[in-house]
Protein backbone atom coordinates (compact mmCIF):
# COMPACT_ATOMS: atom_id res chain seq x y z
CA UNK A 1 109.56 88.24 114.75
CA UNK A 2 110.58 88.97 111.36
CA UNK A 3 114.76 88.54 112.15
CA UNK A 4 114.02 85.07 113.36
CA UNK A 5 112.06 84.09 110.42
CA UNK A 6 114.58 85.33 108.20
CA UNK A 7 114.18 86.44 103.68
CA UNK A 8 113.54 82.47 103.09
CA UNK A 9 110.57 82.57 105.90
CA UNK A 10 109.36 85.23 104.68
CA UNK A 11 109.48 84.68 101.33
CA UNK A 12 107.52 81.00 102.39
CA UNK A 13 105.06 82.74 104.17
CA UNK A 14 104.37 85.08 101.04
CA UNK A 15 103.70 82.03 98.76
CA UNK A 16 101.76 80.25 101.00
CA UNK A 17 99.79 83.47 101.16
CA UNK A 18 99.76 83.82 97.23
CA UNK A 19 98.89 80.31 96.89
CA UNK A 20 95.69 80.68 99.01
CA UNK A 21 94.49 83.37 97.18
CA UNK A 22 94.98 81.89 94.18
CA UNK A 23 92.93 78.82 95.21
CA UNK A 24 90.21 81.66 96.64
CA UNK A 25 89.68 83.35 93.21
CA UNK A 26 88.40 80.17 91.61
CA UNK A 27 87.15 77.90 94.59
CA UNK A 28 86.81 79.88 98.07
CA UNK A 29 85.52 76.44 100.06
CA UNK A 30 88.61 74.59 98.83
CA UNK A 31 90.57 77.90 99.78
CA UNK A 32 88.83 77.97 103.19
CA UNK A 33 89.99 74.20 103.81
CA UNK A 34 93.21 74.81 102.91
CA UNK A 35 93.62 77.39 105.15
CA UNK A 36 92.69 74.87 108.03
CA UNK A 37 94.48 72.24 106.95
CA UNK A 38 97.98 74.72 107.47
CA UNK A 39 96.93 76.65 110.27
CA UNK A 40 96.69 72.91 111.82
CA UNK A 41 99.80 71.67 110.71
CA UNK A 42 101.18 75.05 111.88
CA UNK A 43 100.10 74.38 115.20
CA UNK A 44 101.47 70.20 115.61
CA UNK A 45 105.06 71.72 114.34
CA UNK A 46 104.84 74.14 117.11
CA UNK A 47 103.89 71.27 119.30
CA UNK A 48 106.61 68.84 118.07
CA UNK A 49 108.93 71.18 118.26
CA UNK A 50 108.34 72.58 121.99
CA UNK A 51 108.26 68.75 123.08
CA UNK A 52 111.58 68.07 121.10
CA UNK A 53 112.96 71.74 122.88
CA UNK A 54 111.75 70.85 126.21
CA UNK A 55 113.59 67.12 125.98
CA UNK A 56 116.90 68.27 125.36
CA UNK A 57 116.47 71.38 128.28
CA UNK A 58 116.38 74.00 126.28
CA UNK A 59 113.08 75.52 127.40
């Protein structure tokens, strides 16, 4: 997983990790929602992009 992600996805995933916790230390509801609101947008990229994928045959 982690040679298809490559140093800049990991280094995104590590912020958005550091950001979260940041948020957590002084407001853990707000840090809670957050967490939603990119595990959701997570999930319609995958989406999008497995549609896009599967139009042009490469799935």
């Amino acid at each position: 997983m982690y040679d298809r992600l490559g140093v800049g996805g990991i280094a995104g995933i590590l912020l958005v990790l550091a950001g979260i916790a940041l948020v957590a230390w002084r407001a853990p509801i707000v840090a809670a929602g957050l967490a939603f609101v990119l595990a959701g947008l997570g999930l319609v990229v995958r989406a999008l992009v497995g549609n896009v994928m599967r139009q042009f045959g490469m799935v």
